[in-house]
N, C-alpha and C. Protein backbone atom coordinates (compact mmCIF):
# COMPACT_ATOMS: atom_id res chain seq x y z
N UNK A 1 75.08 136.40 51.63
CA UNK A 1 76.33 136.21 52.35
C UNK A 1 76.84 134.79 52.08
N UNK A 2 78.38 134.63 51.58
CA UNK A 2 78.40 133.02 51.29
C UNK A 2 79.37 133.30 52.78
N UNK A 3 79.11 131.56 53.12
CA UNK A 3 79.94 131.09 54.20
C UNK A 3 80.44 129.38 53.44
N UNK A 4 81.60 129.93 53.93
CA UNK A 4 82.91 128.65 53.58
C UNK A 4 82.70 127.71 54.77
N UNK A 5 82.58 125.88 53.83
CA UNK A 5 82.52 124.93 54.92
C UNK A 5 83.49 124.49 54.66
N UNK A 6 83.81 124.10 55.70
CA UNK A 6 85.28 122.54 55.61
C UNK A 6 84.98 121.61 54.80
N UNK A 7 85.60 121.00 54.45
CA UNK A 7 85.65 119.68 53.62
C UNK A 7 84.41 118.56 54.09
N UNK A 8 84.70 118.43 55.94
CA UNK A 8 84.23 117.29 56.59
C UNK A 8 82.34 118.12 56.99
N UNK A 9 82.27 118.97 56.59
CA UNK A 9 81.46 119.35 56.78
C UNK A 9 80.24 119.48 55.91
N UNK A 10 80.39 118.86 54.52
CA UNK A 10 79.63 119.05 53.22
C UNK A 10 79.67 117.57 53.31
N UNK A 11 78.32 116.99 53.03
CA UNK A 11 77.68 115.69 53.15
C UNK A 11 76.76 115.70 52.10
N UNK A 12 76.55 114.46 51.00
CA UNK A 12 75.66 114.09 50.14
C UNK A 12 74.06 113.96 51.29
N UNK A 13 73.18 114.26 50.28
CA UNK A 13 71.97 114.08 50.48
C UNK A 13 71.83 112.50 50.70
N UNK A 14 72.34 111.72 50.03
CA UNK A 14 72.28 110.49 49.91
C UNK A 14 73.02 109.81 51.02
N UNK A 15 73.92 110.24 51.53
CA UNK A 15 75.13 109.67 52.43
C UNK A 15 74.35 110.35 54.16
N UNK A 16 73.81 111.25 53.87
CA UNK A 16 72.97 111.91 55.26
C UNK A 16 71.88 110.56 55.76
N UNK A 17 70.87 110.63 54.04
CA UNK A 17 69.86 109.55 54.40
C UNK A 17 70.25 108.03 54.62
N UNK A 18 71.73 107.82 54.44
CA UNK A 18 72.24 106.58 54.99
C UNK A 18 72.44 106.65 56.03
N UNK A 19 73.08 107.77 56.37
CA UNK A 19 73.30 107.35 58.43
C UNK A 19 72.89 108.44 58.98
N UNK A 20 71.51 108.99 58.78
CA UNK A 20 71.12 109.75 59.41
C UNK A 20 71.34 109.94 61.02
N UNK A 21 71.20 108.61 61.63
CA UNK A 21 71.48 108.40 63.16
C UNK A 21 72.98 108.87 63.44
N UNK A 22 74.36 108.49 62.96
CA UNK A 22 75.41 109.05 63.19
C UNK A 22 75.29 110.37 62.60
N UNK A 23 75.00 111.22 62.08
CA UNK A 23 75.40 112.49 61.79
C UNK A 23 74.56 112.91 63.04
N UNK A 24 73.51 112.86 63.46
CA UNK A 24 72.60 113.05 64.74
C UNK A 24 74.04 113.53 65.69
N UNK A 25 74.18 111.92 65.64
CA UNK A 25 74.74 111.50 66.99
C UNK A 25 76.04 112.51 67.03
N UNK A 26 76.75 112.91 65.78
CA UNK A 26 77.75 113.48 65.46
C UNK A 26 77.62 114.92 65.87
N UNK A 27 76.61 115.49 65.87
CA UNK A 27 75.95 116.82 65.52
C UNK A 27 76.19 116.92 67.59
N UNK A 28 75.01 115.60 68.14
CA UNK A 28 74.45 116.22 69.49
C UNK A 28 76.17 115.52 69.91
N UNK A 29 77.26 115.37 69.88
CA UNK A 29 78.29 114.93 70.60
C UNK A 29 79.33 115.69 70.26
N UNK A 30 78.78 116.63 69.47
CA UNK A 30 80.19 118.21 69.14
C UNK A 30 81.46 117.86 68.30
N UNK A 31 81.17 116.68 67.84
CA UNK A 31 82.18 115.95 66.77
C UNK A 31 81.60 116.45 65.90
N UNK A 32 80.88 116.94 65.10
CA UNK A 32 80.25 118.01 64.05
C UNK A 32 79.82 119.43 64.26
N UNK A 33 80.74 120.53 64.11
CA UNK A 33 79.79 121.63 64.47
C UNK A 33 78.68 122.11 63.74
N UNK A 34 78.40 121.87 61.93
CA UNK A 34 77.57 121.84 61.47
C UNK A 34 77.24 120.57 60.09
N UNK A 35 76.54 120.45 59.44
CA UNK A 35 76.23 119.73 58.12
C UNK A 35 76.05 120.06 57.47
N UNK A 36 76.53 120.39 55.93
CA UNK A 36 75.46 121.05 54.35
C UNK A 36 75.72 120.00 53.79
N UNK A 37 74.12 119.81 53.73
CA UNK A 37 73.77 118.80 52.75
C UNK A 37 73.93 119.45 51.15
N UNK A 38 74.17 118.41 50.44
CA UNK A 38 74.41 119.10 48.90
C UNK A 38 73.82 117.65 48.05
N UNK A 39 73.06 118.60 47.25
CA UNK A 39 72.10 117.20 46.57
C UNK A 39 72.22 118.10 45.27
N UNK A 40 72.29 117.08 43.71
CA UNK A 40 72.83 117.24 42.63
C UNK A 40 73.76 118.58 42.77
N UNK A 41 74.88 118.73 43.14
CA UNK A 41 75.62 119.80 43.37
C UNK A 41 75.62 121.03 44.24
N UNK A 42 73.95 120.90 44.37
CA UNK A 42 73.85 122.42 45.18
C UNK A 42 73.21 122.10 46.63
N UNK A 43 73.75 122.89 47.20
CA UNK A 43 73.42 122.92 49.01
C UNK A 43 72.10 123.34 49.12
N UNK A 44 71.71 122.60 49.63
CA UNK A 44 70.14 122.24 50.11
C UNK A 44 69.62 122.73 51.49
N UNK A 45 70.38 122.14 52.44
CA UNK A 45 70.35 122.47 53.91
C UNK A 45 71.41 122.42 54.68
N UNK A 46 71.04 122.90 56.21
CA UNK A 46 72.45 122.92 56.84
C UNK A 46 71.89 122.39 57.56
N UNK A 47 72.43 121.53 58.48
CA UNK A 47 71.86 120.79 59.77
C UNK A 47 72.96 121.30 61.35
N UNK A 48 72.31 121.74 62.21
CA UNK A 48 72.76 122.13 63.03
C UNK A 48 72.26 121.41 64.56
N UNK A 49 73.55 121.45 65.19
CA UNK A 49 72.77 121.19 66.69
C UNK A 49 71.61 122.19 67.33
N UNK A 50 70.66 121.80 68.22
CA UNK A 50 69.76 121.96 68.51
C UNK A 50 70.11 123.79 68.87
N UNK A 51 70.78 123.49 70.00
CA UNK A 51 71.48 124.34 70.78
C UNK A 51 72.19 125.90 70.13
N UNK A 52 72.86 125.71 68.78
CA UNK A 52 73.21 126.12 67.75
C UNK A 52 71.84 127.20 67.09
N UNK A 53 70.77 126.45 66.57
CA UNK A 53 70.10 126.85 66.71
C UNK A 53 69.00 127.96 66.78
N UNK A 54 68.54 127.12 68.59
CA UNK A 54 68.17 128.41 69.68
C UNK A 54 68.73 129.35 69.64
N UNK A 55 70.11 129.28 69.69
CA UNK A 55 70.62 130.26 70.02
C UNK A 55 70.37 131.92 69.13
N UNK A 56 70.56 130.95 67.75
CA UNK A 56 70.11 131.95 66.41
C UNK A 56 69.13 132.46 65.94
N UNK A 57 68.05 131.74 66.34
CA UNK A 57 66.28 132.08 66.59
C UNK A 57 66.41 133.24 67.57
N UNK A 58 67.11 132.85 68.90
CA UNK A 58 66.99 133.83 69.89
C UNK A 58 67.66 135.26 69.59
N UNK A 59 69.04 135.02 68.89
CA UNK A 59 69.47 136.20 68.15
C UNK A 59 68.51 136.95 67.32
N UNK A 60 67.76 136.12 66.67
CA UNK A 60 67.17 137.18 64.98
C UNK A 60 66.26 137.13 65.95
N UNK A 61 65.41 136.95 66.99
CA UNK A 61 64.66 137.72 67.74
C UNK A 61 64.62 139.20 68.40
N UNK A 62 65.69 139.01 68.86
CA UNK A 62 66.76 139.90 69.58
C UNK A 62 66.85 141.30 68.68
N UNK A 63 67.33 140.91 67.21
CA UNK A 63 67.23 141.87 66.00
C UNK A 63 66.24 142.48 65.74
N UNK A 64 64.86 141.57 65.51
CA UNK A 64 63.80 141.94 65.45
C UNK A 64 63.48 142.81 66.50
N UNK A 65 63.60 142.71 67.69
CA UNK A 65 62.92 143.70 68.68
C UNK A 65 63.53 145.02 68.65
N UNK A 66 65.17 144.97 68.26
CA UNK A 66 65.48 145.82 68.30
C UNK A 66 64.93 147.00 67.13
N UNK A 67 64.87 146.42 65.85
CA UNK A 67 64.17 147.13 64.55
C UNK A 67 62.84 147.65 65.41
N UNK A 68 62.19 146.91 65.88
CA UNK A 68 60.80 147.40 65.77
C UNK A 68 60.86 148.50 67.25
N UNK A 69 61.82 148.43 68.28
CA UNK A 69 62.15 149.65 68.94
C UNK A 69 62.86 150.87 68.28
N UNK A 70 63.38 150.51 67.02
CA UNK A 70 64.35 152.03 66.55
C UNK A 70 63.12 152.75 65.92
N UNK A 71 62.02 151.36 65.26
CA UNK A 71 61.40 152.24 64.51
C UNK A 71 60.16 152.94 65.30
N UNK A 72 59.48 152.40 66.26
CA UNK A 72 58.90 153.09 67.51
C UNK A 72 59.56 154.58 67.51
N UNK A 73 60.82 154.39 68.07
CA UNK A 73 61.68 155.81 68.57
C UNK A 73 61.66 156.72 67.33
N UNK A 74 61.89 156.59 66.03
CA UNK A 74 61.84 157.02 65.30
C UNK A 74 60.66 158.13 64.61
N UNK A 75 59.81 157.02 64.77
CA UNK A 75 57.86 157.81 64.79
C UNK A 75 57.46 158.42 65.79
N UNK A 76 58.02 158.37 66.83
CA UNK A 76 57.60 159.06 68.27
C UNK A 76 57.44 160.58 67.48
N UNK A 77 56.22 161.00 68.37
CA UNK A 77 55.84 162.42 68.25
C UNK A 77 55.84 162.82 67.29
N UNK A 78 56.37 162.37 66.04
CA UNK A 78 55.48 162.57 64.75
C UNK A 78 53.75 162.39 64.17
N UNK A 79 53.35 163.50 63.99
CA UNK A 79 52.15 163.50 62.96
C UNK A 79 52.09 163.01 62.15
N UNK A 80 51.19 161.82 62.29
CA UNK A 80 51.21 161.59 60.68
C UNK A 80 49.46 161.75 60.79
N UNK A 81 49.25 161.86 59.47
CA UNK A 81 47.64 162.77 58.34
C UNK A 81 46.71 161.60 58.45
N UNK A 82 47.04 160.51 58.09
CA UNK A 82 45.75 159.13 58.38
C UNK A 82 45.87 158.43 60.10
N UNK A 83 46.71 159.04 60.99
CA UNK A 83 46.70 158.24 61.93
C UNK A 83 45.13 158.37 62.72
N UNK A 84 45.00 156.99 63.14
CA UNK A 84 43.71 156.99 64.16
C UNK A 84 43.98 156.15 65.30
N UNK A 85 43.16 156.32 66.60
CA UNK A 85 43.59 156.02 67.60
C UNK A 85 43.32 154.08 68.00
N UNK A 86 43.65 153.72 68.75
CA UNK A 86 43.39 152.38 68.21
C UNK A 86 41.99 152.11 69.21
N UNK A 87 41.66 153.09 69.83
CA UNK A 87 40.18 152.48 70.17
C UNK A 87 39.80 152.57 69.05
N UNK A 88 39.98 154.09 68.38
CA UNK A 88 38.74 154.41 67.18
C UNK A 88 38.90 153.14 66.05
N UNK A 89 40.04 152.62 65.85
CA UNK A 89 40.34 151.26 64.56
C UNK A 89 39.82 150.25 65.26
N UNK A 90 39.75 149.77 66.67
CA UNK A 90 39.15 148.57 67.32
C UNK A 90 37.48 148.78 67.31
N UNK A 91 37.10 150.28 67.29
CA UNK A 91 35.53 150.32 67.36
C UNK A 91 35.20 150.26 65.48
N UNK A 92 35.96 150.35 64.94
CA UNK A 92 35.66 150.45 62.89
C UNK A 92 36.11 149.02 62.73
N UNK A 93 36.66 148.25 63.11
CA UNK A 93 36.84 147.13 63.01
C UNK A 93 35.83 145.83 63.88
N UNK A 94 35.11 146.79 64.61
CA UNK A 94 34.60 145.60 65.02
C UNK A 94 34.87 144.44 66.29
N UNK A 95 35.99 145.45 66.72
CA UNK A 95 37.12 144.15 67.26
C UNK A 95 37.05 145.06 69.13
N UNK A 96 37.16 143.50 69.97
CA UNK A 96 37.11 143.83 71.45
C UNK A 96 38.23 143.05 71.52
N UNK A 97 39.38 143.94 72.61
CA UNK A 97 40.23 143.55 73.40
C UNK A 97 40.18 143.33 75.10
């Protein structure tokens, strides 16, 4: 997926490690909504507020749970030919819960 930055928003690698503290400061005071760093031409990283983030961790979490509930619902009450029960894989494995 490409995403288009603003002008003020694409920062040298070199110009970041000069004022690292103001782009900070820029970032946590909402005078920046994000940073791409671009080092010999190509974008390297994005720097985001903290907050920004969380938020997106908490999203692709969010995603994740949902995948792994469709695919639950999905296998429900299906047979499948190698399934075993998970005492019987916790007693072949060796393993106490």
């Amino acid at each position: 997926m490409a995403v288009a930055y603003e002008k003020d928003e694409i920062l040298s690698a070199s110009r970041v490690a000069r004022s690292f503290g103001q782009v900070l400061a820029d970032l946590s005071g909402k005078r920046r909504r994000r940073v791409a760093v671009v080092k010999n031409n190509h974008l390297e990283a994005i720097l985001l507020p903290i907050e920004d983030y969380e938020a997106m961790a908490e999203a692709l979490a969010i995603l994740e749970h949902l995948e792994i509930y469709r695919l639950v619902q999905e296998r429900k009450g299906k047979k499948h030919r190698n399934a075993i029960s998970l005492d019987a894989f916790l007693k072949e494995q060796r393993l106490a819960i």
